[in-house]
C-alpha atoms as a PDB file:
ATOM      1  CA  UNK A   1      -1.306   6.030  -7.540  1.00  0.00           C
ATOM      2  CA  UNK A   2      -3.720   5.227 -10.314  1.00  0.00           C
ATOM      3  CA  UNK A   3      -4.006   1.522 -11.628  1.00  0.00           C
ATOM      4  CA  UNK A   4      -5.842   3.210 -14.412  1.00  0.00           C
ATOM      5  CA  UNK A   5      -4.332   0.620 -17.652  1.00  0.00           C
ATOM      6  CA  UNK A   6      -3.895   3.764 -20.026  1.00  0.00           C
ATOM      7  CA  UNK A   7      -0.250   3.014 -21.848  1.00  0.00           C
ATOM      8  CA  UNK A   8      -0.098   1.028 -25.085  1.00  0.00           C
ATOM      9  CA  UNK A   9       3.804  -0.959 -24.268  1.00  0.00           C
ATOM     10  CA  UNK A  10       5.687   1.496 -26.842  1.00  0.00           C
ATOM     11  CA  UNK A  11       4.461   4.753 -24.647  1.00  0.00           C
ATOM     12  CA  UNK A  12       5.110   2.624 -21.257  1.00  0.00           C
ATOM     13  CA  UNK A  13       8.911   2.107 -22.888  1.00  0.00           C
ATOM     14  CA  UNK A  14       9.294   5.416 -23.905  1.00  0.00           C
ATOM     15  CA  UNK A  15       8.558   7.167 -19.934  1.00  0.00           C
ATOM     16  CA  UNK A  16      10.494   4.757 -18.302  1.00  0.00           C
ATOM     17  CA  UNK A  17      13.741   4.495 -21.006  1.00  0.00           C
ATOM     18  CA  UNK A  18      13.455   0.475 -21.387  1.00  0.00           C
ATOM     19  CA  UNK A  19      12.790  -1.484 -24.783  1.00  0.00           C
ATOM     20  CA  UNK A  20       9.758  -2.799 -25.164  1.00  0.00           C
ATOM     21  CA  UNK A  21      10.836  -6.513 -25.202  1.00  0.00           C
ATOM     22  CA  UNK A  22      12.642  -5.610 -22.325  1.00  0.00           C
ATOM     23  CA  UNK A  23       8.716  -4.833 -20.808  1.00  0.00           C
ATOM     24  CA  UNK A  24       7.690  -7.688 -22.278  1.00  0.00           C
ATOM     25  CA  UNK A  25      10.568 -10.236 -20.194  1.00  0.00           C
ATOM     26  CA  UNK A  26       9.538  -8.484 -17.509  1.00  0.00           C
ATOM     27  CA  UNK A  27       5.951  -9.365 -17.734  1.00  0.00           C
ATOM     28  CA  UNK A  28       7.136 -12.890 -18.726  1.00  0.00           C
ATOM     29  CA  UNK A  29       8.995 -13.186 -15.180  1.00  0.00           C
ATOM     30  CA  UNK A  30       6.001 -11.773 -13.490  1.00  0.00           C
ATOM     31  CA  UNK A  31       7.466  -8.466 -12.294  1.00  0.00           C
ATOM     32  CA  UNK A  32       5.016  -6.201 -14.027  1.00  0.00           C
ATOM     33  CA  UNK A  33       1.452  -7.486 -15.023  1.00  0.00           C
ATOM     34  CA  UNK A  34       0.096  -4.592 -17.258  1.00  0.00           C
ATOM     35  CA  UNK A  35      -4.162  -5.137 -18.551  1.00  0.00           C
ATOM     36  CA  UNK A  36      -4.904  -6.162 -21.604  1.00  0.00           C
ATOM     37  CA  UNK A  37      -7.521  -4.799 -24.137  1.00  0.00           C
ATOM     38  CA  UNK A  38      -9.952  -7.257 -25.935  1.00  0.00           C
ATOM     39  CA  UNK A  39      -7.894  -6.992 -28.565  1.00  0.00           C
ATOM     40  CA  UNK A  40      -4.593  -8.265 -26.648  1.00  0.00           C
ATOM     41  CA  UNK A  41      -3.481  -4.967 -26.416  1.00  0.00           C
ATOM     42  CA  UNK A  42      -0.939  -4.463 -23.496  1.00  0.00           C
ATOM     43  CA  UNK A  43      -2.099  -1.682 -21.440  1.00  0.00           C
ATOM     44  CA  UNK A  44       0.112  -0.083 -18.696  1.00  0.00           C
ATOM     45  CA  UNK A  45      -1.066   2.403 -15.561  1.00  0.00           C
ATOM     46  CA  UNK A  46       0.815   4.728 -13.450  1.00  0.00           C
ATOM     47  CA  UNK A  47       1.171   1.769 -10.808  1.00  0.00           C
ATOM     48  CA  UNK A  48       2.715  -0.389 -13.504  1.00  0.00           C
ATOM     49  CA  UNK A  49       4.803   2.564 -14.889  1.00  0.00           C
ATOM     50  CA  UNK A  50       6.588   3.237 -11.280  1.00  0.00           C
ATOM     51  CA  UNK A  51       7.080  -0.276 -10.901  1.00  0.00           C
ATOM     52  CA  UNK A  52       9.218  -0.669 -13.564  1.00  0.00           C
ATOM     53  CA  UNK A  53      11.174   2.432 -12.329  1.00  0.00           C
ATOM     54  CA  UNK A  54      11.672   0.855  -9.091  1.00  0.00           C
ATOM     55  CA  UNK A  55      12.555  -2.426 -11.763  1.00  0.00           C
ATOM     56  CA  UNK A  56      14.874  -0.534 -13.236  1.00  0.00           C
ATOM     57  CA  UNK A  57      16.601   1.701 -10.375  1.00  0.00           C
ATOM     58  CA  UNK A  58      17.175  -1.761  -8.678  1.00  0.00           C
ATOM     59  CA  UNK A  59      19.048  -3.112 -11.766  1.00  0.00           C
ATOM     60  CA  UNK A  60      21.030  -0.328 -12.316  1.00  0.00           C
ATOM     61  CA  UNK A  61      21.533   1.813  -9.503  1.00  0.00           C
ATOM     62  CA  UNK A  62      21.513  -0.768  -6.882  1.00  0.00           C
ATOM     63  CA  UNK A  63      23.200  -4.028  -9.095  1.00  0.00           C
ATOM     64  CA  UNK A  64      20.280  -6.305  -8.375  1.00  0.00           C
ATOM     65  CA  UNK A  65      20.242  -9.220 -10.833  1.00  0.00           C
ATOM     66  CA  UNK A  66      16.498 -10.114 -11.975  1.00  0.00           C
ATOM     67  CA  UNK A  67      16.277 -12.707  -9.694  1.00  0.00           C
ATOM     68  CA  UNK A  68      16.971 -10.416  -6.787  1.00  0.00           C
ATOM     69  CA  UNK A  69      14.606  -7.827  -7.845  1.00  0.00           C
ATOM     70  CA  UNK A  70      12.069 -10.365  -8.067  1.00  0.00           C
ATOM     71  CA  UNK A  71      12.570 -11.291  -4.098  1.00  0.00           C
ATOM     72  CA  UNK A  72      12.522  -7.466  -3.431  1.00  0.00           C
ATOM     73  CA  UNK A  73       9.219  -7.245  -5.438  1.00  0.00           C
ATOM     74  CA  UNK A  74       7.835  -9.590  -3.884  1.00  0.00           C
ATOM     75  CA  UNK A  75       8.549  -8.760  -0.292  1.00  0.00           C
ATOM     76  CA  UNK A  76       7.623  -4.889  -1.480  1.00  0.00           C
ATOM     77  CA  UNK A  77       3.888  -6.643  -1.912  1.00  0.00           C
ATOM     78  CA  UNK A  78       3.606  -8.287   1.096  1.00  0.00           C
ATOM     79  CA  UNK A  79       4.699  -4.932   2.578  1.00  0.00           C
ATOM     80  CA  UNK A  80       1.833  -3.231   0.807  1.00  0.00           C
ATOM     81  CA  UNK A  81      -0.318  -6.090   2.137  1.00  0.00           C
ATOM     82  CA  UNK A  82       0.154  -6.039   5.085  1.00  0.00           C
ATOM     83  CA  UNK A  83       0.061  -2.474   5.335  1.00  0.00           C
ATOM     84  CA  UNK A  84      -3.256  -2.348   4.045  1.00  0.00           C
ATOM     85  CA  UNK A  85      -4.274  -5.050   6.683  1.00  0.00           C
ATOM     86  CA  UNK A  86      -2.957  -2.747   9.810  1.00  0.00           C
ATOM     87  CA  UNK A  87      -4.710  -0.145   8.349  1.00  0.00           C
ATOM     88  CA  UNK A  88      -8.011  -2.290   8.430  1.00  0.00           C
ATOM     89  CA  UNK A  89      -7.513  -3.603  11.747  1.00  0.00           C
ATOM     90  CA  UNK A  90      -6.755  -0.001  12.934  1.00  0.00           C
ATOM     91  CA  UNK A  91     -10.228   1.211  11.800  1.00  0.00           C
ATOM     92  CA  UNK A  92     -11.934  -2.043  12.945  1.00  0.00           C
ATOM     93  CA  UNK A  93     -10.283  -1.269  16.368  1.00  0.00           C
ATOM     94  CA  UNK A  94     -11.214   2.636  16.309  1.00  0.00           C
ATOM     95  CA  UNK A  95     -15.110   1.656  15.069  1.00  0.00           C
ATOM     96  CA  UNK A  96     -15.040  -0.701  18.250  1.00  0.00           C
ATOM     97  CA  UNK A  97     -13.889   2.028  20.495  1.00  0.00           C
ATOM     98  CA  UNK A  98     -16.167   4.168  19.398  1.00  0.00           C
ATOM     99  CA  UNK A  99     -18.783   1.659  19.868  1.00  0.00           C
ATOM    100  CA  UNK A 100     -18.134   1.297  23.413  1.00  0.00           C
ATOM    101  CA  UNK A 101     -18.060   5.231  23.999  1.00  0.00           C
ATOM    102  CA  UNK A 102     -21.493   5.605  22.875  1.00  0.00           C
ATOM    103  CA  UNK A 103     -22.644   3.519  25.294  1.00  0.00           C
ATOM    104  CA  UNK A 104     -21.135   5.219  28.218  1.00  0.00           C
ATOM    105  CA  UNK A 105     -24.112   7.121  30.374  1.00  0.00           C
ATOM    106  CA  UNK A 106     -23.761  10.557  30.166  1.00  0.00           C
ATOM    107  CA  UNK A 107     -25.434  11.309  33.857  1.00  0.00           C
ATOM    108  CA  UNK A 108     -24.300  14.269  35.618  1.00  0.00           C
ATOM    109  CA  UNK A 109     -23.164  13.236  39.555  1.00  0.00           C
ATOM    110  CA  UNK A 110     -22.452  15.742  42.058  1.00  0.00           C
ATOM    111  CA  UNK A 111     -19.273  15.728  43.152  1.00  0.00           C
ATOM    112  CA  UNK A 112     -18.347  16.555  47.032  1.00  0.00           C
ATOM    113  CA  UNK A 113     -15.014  16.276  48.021  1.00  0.00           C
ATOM    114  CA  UNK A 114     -14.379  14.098  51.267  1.00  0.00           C
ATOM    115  CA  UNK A 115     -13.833  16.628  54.457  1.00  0.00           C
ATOM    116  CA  UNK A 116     -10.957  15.759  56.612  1.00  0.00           C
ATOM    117  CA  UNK A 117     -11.850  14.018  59.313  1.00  0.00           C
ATOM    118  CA  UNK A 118     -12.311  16.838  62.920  1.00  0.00           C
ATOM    119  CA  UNK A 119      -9.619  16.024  65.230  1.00  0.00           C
ATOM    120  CA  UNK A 120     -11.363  16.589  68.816  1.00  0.00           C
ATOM    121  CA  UNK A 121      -8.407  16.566  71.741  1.00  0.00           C
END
């Protein structure tokens, strides 16, 4: 997704089919945190735009109250988090293996099976 800010509020309204002041409580209670221009300018990205569709399938598709979808929000990031952590740790651990390959030595052994032992009666 792109966290590109690129949306003045009205546009950011219009794709997702909320009111702007309806953005704006929203940004208030923390669920959306769009950039701002020098100017003051809210500025919303694709991220922030699929946010508030999440925002607003939880409201009315799944009956969350604002409250609610601010506990699901929040656990959502600390999904993402920690997501992004595993994903860290599992390239840490696959740089380490491949560390310890390259260290392996490479010699070529002969290998001779063991011969049964000759049974003399």
């Amino acid at each position: 997704m792109d966290d590109r800010p690129r949306y003045m509020i009205s546009v950011a309204a219009d794709l997702v089919g909320m009111h702007p002041q309806t953005l704006r409580i929203y940004e208030q209670k923390g669920l959306v945190q769009p950039k701002r221009t020098a100017g003051n300018t809210r500025l919303y990205s694709e991220l922030d735009i699929e946010r508030l569709r999440l925002i607003q399938q939880l409201t009315t598709e799944t009956g969350l109250n604002l409250a609610g979808v601010e506990q699901v929000m929040r656990l959502q990031d600390e999904l993402m988090k920690m997501r992004a952590r595993i994903d860290r740790m599992e390239q840490e651990m696959r740089d380490a293996i491949d560390r310890v390959h390259r260290q392996y030595r490479r010699d070529l052994v002969l290998y001779r099976p063991a011969q049964p032992p000759v049974r003399k009666d």
